[in-house]
C-alpha atoms as a PDB file:
ATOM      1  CA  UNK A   1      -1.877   9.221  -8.353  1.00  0.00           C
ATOM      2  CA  UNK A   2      -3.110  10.753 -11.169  1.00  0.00           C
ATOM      3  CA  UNK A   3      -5.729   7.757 -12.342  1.00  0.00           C
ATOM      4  CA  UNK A   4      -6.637   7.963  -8.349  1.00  0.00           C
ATOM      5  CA  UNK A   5      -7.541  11.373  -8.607  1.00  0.00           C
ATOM      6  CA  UNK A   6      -9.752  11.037 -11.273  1.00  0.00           C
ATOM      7  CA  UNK A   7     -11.349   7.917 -10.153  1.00  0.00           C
ATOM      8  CA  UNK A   8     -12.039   9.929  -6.606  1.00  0.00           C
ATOM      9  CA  UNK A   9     -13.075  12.957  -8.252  1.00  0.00           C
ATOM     10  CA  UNK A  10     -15.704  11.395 -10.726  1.00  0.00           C
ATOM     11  CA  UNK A  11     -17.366   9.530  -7.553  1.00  0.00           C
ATOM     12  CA  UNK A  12     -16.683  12.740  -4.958  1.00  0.00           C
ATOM     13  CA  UNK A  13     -16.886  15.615  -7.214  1.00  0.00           C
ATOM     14  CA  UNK A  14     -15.678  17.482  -4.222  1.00  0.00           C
ATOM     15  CA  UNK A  15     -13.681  15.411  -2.050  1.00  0.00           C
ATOM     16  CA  UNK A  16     -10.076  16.339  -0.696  1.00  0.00           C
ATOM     17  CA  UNK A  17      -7.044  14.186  -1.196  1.00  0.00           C
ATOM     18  CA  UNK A  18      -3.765  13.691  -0.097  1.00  0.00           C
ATOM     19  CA  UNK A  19      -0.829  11.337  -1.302  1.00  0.00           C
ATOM     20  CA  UNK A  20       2.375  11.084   0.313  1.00  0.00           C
ATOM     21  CA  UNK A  21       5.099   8.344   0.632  1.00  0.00           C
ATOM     22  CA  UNK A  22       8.511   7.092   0.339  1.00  0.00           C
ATOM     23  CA  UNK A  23      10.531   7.365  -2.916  1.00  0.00           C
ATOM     24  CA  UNK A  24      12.799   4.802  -1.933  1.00  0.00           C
ATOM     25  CA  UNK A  25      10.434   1.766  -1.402  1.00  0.00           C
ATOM     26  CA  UNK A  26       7.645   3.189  -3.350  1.00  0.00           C
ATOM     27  CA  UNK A  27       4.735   3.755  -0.740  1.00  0.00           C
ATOM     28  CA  UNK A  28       2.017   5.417  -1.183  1.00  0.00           C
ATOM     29  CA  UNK A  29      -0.241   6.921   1.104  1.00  0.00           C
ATOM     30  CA  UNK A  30      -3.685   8.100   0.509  1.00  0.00           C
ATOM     31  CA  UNK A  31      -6.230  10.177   2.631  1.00  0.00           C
ATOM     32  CA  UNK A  32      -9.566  11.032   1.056  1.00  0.00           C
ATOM     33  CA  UNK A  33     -12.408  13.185   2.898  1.00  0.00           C
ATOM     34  CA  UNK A  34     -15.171  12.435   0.279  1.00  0.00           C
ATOM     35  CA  UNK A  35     -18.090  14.167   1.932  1.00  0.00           C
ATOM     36  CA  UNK A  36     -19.072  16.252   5.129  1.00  0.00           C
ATOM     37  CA  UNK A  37     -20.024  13.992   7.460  1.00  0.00           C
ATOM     38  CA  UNK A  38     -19.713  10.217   7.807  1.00  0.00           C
ATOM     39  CA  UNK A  39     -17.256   9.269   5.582  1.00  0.00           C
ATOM     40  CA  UNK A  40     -18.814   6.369   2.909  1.00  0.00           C
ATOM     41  CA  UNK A  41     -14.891   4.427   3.990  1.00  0.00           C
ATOM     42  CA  UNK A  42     -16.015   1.035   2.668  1.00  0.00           C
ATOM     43  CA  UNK A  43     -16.459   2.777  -0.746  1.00  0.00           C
ATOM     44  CA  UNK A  44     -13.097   4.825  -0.438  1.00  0.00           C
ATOM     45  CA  UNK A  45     -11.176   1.472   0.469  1.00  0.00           C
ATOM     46  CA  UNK A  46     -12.944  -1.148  -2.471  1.00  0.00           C
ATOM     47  CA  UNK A  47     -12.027   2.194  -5.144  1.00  0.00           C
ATOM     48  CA  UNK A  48      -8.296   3.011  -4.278  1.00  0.00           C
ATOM     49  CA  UNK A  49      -7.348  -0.698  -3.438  1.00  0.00           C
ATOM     50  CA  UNK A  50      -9.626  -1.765  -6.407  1.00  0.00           C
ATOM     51  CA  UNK A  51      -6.806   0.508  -8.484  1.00  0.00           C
ATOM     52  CA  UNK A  52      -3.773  -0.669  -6.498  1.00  0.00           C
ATOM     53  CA  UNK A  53      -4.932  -4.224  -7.790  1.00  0.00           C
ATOM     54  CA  UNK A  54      -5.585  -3.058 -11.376  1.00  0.00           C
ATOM     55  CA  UNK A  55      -1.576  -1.574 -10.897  1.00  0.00           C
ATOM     56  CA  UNK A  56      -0.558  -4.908  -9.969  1.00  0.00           C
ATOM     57  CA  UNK A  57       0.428  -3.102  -6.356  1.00  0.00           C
ATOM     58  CA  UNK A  58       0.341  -4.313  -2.968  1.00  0.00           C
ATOM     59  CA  UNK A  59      -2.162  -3.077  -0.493  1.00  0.00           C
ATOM     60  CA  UNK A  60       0.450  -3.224   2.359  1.00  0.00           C
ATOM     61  CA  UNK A  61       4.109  -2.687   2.946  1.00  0.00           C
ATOM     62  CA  UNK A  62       6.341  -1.901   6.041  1.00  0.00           C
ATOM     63  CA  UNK A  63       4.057  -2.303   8.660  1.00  0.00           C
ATOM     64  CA  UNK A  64       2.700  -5.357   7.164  1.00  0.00           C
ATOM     65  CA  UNK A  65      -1.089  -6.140   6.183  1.00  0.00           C
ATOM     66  CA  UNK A  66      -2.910  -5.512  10.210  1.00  0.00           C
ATOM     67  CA  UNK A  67      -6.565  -5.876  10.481  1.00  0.00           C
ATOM     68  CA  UNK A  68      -8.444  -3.111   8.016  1.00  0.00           C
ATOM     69  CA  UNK A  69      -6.515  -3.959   4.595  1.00  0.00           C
ATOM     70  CA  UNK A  70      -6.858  -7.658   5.250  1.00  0.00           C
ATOM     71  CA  UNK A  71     -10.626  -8.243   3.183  1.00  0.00           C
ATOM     72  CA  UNK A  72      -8.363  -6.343   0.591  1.00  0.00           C
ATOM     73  CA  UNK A  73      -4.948  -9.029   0.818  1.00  0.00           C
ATOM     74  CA  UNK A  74      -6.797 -11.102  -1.801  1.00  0.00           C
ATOM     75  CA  UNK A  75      -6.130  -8.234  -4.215  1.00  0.00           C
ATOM     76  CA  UNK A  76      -2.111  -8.542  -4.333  1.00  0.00           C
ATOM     77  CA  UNK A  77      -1.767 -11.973  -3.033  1.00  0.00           C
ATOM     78  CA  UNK A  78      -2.654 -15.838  -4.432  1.00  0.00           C
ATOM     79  CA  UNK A  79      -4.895 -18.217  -2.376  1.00  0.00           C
ATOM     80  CA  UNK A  80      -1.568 -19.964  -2.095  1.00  0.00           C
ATOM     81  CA  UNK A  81       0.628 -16.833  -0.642  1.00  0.00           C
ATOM     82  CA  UNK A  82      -2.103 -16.642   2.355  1.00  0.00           C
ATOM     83  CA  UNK A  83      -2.044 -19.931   2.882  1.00  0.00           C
ATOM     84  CA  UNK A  84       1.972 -19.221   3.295  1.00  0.00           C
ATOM     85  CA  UNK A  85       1.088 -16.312   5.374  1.00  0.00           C
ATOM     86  CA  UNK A  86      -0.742 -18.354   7.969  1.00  0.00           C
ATOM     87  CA  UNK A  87       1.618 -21.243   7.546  1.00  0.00           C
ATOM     88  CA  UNK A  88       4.321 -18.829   9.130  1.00  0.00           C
ATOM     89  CA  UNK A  89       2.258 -17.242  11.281  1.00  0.00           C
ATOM     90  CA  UNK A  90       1.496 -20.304  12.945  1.00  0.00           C
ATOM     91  CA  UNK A  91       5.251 -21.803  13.010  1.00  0.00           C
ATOM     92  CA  UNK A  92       6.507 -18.587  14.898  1.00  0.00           C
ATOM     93  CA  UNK A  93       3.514 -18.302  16.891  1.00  0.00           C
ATOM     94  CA  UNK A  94       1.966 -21.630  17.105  1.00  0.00           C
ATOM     95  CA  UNK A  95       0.244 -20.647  20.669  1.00  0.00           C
ATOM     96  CA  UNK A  96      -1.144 -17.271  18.918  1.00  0.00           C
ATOM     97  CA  UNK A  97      -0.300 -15.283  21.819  1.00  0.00           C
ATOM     98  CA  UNK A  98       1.413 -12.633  19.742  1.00  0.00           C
ATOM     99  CA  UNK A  99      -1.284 -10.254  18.539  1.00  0.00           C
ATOM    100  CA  UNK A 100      -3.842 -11.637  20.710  1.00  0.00           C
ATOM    101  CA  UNK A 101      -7.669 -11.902  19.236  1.00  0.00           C
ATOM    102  CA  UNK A 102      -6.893 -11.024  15.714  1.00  0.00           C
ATOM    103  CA  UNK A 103      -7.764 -13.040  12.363  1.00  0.00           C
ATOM    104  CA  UNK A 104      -5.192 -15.051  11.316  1.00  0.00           C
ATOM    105  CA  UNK A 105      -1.953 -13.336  10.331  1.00  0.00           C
END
């Protein structure tokens, strides 16, 4: 939290944040409001998961990866865990009617 603060800060001298989570499996949850206005999310999302990567985290855990952190899966997770992934995915859904008209997992 601490290095994220800092790495916030020195981009969005005066942006709010907020981290909250679960002792017990470790999550982490972050909300940043970096400017008024349009938030610059893109930028927000490559810096915090750009840390969680440098941690060695993971950019998802108990609801699984869904469709925004999934550019960011590559961060936590070898060309040959994705290809696991959709391996699965497509066993226990091999018709891909659950989660109709999203990417892959």
């Amino acid at each position: 939290m601490e290095v994220a603060r800092a790495a916030l800060r020195a981009r969005w001298p005066a942006c709010e944040q907020l981290f909250y989570g679960h002792v017990g499996d470790s999550n982490l949850h972050v909300v940043v409001k970096a400017v008024n206005g349009p938030q610059p999310v893109e930028d927000i999302e490559r810096l915090v998961y750009g840390l969680v990567r440098d941690w060695n985290g993971t950019v998802s855990a108990e609801h699984g990866i869904g469709v925004i952190k999934q550019p960011y899966l590559a961060y936590c997770r070898s060309e040959a865990e994705i290809a696991t992934m959709h391996t699965l995915k497509h066993a226990l859904d091999p018709r891909g009617i659950l989660n109709p008209g999203k990417a892959g997992m």
